[in-house]
C-alpha atoms as a PDB file:
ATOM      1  CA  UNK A   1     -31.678   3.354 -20.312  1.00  0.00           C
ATOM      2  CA  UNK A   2     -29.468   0.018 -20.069  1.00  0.00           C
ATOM      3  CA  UNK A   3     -30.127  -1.986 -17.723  1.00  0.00           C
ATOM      4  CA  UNK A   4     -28.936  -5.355 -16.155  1.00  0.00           C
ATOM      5  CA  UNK A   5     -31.270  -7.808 -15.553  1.00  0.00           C
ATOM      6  CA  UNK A   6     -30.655 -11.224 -14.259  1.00  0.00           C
ATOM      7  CA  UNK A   7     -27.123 -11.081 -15.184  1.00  0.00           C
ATOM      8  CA  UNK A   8     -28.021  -9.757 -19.182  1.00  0.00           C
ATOM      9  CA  UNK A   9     -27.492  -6.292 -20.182  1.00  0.00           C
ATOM     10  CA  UNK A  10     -30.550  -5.091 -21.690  1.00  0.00           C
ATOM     11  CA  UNK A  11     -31.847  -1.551 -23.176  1.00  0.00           C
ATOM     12  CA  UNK A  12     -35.043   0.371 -22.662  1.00  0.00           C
ATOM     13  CA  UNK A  13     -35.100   3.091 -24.949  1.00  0.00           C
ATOM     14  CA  UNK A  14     -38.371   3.425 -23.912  1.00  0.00           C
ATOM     15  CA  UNK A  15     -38.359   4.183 -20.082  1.00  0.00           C
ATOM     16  CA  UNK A  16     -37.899   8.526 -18.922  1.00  0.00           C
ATOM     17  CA  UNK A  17     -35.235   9.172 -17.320  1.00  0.00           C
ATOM     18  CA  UNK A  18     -37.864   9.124 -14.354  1.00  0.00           C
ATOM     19  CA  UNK A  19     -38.644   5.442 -14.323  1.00  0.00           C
ATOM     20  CA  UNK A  20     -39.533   3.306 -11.206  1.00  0.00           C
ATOM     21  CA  UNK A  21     -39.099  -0.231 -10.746  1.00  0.00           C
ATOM     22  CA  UNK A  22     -43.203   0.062 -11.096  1.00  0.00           C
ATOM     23  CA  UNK A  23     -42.299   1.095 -14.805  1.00  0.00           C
ATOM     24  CA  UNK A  24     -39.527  -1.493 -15.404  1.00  0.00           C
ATOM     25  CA  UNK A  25     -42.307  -4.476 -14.496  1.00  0.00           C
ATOM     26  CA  UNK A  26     -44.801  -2.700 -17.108  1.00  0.00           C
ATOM     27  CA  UNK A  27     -42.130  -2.666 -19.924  1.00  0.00           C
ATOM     28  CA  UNK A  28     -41.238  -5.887 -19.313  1.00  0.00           C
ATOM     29  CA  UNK A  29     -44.999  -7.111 -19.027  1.00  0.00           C
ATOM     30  CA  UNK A  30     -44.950  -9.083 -15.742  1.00  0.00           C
ATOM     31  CA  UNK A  31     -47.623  -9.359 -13.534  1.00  0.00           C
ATOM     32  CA  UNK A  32     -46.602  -7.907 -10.131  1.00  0.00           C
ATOM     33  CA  UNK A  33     -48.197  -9.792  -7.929  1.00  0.00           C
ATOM     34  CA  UNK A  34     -45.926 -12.880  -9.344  1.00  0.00           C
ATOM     35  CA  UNK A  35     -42.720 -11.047  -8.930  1.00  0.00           C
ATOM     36  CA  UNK A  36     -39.766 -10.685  -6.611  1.00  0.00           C
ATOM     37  CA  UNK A  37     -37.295  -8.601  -6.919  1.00  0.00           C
ATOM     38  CA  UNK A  38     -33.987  -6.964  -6.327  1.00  0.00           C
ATOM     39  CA  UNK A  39     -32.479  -3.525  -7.081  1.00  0.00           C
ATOM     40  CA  UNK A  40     -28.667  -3.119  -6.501  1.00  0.00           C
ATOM     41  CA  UNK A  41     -28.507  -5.864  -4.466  1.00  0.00           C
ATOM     42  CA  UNK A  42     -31.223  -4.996  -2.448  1.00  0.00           C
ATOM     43  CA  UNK A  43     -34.508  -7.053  -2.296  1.00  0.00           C
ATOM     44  CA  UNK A  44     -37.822  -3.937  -2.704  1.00  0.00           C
ATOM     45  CA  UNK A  45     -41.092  -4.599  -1.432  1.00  0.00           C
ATOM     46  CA  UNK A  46     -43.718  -4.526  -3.742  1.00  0.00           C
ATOM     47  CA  UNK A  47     -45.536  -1.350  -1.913  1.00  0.00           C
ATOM     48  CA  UNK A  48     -42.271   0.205  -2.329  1.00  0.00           C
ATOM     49  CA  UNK A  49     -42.052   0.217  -6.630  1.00  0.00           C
ATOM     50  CA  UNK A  50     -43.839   2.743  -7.652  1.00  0.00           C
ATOM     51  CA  UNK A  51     -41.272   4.979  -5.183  1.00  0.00           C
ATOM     52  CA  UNK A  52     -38.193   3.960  -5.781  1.00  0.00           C
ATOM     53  CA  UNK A  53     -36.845   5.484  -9.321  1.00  0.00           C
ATOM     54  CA  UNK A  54     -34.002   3.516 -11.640  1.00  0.00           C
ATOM     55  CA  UNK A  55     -30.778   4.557 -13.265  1.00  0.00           C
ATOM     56  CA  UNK A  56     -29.168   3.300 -15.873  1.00  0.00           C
ATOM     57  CA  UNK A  57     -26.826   0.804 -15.174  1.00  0.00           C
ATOM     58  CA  UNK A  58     -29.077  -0.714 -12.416  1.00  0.00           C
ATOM     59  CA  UNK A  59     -28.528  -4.352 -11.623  1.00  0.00           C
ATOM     60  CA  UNK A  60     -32.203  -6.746 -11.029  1.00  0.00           C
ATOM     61  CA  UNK A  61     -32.500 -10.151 -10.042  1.00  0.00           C
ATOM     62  CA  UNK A  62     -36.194 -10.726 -10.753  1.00  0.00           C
ATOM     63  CA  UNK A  63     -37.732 -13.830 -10.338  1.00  0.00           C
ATOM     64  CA  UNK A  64     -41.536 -14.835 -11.872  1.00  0.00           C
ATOM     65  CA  UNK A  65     -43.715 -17.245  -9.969  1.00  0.00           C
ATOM     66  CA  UNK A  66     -45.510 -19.534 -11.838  1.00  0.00           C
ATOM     67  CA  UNK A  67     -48.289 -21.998 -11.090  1.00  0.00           C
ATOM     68  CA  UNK A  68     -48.240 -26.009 -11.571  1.00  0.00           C
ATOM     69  CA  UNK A  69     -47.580 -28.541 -10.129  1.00  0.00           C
ATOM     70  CA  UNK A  70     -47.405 -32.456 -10.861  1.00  0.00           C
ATOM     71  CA  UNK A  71     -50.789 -33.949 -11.613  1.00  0.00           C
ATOM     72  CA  UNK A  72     -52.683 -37.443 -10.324  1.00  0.00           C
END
């Protein structure tokens, strides 16, 4: 499955043909509560990822939250 995330075509060989965005976060090893993202141009709720299925070709934005901050 080729895929397009933030802007960079990228393959997993290694998703089914079945995948959900729940699957796409696993294979690329973020932690879900950190993420946001968007599928086709459309931002999905977190509740809604282990619904809604991929295709190849798909377009994400996904951005990862970190933690920091300046210290005193």
């Amino acid at each position: 499955m080729r895929l397009v995330i933030n802007g960079k075509e990228r393959d997993f060989s290694s998703l089914p043909a079945t995948a959900t965005i729940m699957d796409l976060i696993g294979a690329l090893e973020l932690k879900g509560d950190r993420v946001a993202l968007e599928h086709n141009g459309t931002i999905v709720r977190r509740d809604a990822w282990a619904a809604t299925s991929i295709e190849s070709g798909d377009k994400f934005e996904i951005v990862h939250f970190v933690g920091g901050g300046a210290g005193e």
